[in-house]
PDB file of N, CA and C in Angstrom:
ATOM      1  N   UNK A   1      -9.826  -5.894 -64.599  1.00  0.00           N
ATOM      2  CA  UNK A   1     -10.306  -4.725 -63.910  1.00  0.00           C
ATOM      3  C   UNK A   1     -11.631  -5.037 -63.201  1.00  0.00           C
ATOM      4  N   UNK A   2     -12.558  -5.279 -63.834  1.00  0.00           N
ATOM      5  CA  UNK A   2     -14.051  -5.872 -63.289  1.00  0.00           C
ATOM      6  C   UNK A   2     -13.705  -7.626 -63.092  1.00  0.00           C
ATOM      7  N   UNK A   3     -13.862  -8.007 -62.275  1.00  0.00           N
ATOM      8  CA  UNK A   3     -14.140  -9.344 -61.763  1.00  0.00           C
ATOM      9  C   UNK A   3     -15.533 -10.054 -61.842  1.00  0.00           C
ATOM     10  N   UNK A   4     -15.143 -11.192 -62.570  1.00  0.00           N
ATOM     11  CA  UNK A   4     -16.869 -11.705 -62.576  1.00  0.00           C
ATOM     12  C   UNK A   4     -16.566 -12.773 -61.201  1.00  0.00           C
ATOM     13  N   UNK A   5     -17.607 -12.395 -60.070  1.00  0.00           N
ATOM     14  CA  UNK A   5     -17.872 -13.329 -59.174  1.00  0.00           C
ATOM     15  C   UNK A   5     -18.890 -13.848 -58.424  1.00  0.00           C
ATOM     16  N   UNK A   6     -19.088 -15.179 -58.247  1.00  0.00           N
ATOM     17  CA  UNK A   6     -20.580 -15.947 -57.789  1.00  0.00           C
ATOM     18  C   UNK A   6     -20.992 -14.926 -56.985  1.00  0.00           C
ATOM     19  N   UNK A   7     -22.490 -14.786 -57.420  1.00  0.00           N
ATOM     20  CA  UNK A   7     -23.425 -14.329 -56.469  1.00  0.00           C
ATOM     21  C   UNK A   7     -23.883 -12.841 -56.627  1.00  0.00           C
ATOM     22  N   UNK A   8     -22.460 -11.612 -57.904  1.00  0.00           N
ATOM     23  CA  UNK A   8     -22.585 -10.699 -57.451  1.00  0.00           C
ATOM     24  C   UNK A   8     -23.384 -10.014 -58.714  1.00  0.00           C
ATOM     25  N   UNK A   9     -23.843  -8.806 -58.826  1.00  0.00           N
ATOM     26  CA  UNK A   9     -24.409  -8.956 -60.234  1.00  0.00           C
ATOM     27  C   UNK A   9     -23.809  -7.995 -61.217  1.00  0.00           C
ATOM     28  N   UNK A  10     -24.063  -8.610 -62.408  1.00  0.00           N
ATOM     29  CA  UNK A  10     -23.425  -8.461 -63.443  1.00  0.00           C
ATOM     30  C   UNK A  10     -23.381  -6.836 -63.652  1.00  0.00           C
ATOM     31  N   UNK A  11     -22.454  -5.820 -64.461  1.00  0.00           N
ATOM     32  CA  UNK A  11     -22.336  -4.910 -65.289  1.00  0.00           C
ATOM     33  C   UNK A  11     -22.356  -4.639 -66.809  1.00  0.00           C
ATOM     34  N   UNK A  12     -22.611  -4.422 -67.562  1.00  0.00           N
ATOM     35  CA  UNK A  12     -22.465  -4.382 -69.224  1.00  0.00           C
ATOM     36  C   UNK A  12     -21.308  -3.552 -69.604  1.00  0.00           C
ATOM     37  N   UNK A  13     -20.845  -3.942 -70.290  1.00  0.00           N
ATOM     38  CA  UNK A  13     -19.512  -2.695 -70.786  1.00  0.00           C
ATOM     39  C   UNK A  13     -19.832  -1.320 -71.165  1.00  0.00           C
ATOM     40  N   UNK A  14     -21.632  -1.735 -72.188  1.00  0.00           N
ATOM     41  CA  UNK A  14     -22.376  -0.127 -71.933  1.00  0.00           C
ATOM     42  C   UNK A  14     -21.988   0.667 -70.966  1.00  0.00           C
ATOM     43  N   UNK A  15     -22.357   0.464 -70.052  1.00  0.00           N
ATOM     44  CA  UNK A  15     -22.312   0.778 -68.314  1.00  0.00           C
ATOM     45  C   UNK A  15     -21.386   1.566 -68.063  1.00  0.00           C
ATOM     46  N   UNK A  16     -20.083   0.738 -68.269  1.00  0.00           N
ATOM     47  CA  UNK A  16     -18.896   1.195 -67.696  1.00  0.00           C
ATOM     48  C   UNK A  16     -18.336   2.196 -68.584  1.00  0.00           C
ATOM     49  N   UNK A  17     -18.543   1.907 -69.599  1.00  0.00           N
ATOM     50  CA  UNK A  17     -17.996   2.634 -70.501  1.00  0.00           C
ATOM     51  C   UNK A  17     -18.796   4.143 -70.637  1.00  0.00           C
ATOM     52  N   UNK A  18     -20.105   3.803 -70.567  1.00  0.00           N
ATOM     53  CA  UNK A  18     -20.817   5.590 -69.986  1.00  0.00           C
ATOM     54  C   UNK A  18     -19.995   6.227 -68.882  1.00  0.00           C
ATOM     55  N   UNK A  19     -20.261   5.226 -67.538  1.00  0.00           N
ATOM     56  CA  UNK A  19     -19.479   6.344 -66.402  1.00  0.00           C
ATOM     57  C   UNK A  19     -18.014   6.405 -66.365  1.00  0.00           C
ATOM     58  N   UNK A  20     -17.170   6.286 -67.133  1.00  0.00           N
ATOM     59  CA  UNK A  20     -15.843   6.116 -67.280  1.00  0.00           C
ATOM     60  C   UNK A  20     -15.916   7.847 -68.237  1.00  0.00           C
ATOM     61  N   UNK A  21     -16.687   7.692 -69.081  1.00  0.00           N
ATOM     62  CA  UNK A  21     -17.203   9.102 -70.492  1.00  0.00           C
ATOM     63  C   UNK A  21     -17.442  10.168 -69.728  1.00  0.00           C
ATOM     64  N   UNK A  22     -18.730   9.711 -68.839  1.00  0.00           N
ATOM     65  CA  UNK A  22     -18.952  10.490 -67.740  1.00  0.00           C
ATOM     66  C   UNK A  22     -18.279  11.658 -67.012  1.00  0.00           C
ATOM     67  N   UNK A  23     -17.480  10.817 -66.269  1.00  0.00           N
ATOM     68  CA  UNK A  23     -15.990  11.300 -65.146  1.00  0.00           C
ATOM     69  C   UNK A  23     -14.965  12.031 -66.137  1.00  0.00           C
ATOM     70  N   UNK A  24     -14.885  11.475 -67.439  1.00  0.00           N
ATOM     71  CA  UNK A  24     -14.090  12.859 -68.309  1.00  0.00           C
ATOM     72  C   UNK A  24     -14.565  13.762 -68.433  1.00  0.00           C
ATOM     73  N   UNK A  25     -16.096  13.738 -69.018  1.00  0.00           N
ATOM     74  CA  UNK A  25     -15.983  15.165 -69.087  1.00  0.00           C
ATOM     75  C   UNK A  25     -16.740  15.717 -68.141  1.00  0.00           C
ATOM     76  N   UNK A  26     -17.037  15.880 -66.884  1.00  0.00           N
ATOM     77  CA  UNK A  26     -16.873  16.094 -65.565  1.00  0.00           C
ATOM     78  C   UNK A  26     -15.532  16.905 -65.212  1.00  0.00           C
ATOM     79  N   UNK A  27     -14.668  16.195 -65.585  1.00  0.00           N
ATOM     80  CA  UNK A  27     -13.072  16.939 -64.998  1.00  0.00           C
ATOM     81  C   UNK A  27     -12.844  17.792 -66.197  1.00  0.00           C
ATOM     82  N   UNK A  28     -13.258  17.286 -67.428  1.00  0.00           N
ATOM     83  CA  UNK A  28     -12.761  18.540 -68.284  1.00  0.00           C
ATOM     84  C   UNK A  28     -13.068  19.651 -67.986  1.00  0.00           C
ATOM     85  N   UNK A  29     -14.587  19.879 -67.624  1.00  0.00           N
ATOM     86  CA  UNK A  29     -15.247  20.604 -67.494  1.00  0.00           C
ATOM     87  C   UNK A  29     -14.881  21.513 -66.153  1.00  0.00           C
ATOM     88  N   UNK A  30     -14.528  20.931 -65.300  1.00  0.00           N
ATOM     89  CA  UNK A  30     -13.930  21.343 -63.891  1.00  0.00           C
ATOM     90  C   UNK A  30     -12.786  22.383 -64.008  1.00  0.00           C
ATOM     91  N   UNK A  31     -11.526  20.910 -65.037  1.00  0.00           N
ATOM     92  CA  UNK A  31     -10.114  21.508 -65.272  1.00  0.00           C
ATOM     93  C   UNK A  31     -10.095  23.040 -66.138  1.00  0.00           C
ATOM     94  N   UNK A  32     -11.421  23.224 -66.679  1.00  0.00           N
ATOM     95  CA  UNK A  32     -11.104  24.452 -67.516  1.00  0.00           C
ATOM     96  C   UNK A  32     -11.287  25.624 -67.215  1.00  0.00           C
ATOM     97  N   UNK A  33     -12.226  25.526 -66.174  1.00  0.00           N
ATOM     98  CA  UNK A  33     -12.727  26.843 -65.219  1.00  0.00           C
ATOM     99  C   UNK A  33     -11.465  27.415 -63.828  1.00  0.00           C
ATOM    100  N   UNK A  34     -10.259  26.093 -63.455  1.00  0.00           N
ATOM    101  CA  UNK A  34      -9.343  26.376 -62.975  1.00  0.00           C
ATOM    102  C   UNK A  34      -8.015  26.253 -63.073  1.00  0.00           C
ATOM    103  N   UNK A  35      -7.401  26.921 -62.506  1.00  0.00           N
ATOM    104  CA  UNK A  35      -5.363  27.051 -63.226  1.00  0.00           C
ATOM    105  C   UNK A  35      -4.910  25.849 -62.659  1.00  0.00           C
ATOM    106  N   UNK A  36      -5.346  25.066 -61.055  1.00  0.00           N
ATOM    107  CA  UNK A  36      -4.598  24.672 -60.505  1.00  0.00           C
ATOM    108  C   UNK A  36      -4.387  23.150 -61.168  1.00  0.00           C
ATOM    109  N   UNK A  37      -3.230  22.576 -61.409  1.00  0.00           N
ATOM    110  CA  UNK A  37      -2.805  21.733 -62.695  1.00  0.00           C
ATOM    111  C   UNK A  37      -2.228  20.345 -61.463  1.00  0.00           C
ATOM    112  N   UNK A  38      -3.267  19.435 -61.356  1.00  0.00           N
ATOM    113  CA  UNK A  38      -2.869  18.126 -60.726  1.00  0.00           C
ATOM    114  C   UNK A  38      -1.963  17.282 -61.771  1.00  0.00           C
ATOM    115  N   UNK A  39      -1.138  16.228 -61.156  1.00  0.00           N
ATOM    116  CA  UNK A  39      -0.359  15.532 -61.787  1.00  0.00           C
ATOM    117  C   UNK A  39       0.765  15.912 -62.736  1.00  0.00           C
ATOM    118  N   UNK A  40       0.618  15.032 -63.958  1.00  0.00           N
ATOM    119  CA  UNK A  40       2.016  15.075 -64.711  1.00  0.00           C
ATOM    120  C   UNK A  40       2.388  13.686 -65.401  1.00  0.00           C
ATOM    121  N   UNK A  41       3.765  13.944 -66.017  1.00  0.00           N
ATOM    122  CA  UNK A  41       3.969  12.575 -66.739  1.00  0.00           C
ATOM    123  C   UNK A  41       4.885  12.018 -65.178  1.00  0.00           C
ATOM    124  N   UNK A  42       4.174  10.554 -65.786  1.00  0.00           N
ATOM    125  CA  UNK A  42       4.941   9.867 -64.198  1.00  0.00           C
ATOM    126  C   UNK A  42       4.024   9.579 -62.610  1.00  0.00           C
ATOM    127  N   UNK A  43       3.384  10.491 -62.607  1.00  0.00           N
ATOM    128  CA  UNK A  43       2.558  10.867 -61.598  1.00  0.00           C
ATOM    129  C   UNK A  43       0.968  10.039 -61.171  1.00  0.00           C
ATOM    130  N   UNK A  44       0.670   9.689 -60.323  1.00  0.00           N
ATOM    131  CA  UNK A  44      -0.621   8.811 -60.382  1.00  0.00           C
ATOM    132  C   UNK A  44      -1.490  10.037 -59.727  1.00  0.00           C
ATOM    133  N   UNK A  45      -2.773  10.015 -60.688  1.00  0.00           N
ATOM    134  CA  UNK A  45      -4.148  10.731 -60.097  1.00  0.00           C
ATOM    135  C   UNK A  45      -4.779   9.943 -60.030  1.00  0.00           C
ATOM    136  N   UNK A  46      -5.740  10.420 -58.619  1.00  0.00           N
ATOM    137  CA  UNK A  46      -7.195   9.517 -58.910  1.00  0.00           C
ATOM    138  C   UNK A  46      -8.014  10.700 -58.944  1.00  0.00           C
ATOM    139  N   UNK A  47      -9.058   9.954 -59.412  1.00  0.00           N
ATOM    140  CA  UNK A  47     -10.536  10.555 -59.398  1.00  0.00           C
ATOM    141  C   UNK A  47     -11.395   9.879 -58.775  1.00  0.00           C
ATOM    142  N   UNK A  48     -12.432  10.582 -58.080  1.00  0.00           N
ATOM    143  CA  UNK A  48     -13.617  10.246 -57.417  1.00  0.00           C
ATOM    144  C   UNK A  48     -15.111  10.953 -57.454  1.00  0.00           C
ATOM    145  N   UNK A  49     -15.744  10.278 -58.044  1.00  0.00           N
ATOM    146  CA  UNK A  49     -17.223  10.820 -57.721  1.00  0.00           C
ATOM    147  C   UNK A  49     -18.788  10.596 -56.633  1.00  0.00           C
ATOM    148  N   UNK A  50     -19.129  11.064 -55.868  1.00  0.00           N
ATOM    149  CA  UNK A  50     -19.396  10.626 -54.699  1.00  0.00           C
ATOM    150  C   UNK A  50     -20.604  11.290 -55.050  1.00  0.00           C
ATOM    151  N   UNK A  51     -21.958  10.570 -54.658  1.00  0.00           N
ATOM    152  CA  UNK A  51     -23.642  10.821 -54.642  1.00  0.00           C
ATOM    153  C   UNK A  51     -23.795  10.837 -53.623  1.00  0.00           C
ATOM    154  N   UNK A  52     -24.228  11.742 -52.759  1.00  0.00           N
ATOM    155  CA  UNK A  52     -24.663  11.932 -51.541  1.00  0.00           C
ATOM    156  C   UNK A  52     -26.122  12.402 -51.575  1.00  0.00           C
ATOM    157  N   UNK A  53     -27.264  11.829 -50.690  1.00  0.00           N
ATOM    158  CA  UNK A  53     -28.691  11.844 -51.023  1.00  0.00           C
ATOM    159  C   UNK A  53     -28.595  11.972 -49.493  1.00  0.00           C
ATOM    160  N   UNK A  54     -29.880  12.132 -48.841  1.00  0.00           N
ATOM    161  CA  UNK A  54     -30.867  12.303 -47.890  1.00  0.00           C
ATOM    162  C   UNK A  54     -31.768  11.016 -47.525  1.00  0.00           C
ATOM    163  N   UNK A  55     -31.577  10.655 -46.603  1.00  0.00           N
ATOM    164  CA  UNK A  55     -32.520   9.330 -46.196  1.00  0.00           C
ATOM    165  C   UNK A  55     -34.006   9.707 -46.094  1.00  0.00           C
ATOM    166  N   UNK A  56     -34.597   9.126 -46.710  1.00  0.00           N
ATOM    167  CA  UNK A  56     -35.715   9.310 -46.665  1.00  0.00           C
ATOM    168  C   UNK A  56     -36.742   8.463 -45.329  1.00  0.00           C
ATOM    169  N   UNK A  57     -36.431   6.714 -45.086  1.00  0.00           N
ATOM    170  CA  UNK A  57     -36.872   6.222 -44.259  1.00  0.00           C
ATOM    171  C   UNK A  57     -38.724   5.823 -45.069  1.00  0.00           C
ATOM    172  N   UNK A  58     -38.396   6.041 -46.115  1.00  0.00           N
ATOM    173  CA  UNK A  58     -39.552   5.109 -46.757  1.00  0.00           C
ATOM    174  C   UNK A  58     -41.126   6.057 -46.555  1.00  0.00           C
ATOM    175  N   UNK A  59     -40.685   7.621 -46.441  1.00  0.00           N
ATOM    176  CA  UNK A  59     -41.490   8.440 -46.036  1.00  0.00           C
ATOM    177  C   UNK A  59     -41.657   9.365 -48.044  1.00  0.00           C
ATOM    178  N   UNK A  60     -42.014   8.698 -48.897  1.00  0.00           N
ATOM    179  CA  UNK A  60     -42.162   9.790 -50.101  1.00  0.00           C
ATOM    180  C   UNK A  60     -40.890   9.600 -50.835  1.00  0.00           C
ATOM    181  N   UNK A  61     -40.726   9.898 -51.830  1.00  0.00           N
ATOM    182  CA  UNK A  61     -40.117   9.621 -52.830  1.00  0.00           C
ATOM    183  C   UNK A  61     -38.529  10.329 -52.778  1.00  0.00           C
ATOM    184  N   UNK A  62     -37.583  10.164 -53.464  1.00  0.00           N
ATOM    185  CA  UNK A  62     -36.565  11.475 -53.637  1.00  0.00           C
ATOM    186  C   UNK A  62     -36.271  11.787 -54.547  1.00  0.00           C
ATOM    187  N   UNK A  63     -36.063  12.782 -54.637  1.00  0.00           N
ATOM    188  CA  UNK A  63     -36.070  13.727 -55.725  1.00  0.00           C
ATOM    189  C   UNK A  63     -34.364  14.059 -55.725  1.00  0.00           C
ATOM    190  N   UNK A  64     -34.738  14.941 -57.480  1.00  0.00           N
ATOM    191  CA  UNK A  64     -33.207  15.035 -57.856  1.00  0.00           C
ATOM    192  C   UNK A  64     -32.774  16.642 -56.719  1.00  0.00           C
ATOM    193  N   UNK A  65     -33.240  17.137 -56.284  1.00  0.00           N
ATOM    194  CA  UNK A  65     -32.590  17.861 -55.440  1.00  0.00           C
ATOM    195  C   UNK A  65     -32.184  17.758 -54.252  1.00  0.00           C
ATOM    196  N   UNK A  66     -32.237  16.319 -53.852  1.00  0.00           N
ATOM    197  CA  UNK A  66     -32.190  15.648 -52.870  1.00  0.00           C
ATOM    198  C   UNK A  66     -30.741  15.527 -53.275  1.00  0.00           C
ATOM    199  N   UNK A  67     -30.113  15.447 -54.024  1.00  0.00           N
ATOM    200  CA  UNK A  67     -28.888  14.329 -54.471  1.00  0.00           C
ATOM    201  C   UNK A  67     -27.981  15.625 -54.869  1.00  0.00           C
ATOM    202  N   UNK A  68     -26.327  14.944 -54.089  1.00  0.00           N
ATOM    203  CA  UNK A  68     -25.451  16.240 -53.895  1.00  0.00           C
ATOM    204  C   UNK A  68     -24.378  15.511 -54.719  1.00  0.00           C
ATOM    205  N   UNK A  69     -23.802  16.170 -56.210  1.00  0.00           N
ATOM    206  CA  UNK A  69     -22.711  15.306 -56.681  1.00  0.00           C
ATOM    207  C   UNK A  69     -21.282  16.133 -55.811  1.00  0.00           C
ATOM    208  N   UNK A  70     -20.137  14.893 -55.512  1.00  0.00           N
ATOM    209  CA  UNK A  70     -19.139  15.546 -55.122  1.00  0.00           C
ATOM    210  C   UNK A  70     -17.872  14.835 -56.072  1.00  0.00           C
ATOM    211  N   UNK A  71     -17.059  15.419 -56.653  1.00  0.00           N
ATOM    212  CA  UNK A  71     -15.884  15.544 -57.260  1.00  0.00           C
ATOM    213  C   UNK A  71     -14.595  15.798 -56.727  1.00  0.00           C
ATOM    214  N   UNK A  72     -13.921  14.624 -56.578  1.00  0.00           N
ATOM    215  CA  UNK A  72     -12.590  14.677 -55.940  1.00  0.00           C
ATOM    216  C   UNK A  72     -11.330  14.335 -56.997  1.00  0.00           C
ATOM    217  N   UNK A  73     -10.778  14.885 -56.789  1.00  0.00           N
ATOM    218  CA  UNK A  73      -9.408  14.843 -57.634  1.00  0.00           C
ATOM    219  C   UNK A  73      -8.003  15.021 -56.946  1.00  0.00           C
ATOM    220  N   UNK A  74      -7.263  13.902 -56.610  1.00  0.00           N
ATOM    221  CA  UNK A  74      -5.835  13.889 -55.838  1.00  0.00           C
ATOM    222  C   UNK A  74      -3.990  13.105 -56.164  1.00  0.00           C
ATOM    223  N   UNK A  75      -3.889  13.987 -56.173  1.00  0.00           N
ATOM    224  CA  UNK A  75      -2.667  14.015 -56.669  1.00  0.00           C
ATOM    225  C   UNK A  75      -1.450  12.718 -55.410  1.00  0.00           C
ATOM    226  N   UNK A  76      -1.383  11.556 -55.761  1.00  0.00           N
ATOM    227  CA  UNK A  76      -1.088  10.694 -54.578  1.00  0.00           C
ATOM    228  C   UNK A  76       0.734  11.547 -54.475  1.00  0.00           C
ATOM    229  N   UNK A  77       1.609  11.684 -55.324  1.00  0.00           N
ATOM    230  CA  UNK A  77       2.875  12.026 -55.220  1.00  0.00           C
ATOM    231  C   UNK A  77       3.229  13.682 -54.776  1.00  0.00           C
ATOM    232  N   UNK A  78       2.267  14.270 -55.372  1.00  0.00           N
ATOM    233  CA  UNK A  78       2.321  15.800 -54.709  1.00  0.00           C
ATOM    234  C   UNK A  78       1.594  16.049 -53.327  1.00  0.00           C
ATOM    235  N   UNK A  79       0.678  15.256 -53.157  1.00  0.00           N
ATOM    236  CA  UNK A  79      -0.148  15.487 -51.967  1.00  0.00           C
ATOM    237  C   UNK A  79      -1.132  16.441 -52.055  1.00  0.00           C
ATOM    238  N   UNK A  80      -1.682  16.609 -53.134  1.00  0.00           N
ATOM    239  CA  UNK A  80      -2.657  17.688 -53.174  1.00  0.00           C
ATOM    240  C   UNK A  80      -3.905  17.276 -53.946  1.00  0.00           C
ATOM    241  N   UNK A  81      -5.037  18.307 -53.812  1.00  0.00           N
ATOM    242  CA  UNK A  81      -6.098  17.594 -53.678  1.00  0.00           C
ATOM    243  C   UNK A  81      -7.064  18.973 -54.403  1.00  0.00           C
ATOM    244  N   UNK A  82      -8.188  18.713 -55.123  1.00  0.00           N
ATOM    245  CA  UNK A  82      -8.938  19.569 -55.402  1.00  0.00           C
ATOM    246  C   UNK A  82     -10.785  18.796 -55.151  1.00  0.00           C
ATOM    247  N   UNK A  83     -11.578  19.732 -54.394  1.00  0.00           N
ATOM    248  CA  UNK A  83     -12.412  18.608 -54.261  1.00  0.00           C
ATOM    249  C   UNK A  83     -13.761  20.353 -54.507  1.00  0.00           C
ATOM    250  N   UNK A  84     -14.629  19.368 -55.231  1.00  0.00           N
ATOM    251  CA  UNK A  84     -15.686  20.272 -55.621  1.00  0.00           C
ATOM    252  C   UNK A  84     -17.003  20.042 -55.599  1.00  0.00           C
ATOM    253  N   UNK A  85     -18.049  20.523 -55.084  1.00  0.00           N
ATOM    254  CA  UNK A  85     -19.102  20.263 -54.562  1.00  0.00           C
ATOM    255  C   UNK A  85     -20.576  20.761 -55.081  1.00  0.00           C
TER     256      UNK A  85
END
């Protein structure tokens, strides 16, 4: 799954294993507040989590309200998609 290759730098399994913990309960948390039911047995989901920040240009620091989490969730065989912001 992770590739070790010249030049690039390393991860710890710590690491992965937080934002993997992370992204569950993220969607749990998502999946419980709504009905609409992605996937199934058989079925491939992905998940995506996307940090979107503000360029600063080296003008002052950024701050955590600077930073927009986005949550995607898509269903590749149904074609459907839930994305939350």
């Amino acid at each position: 799954m992770f590739r070790r290759r010249r030049g690039q730098p390393q991860m710890s399994w710590a690491t992965i294993v937080d934002f993997y913990s992370r992204l569950r309960e993220v969607a749990e948390i998502i999946g419980s507040h709504h009905d609409k039911l992605l996937g199934g047995p058989g079925k491939t989901t992905l998940l995506d989590e996307t940090f979107l920040t503000k360029r600063k240009y080296n003008k002052g620091r950024k701050t955590k309200t600077m930073t927009q989490v986005v949550l995607g969730m898509y269903c590749r065989d149904d074609k459907e998609g839930i994305f939350f912001g």
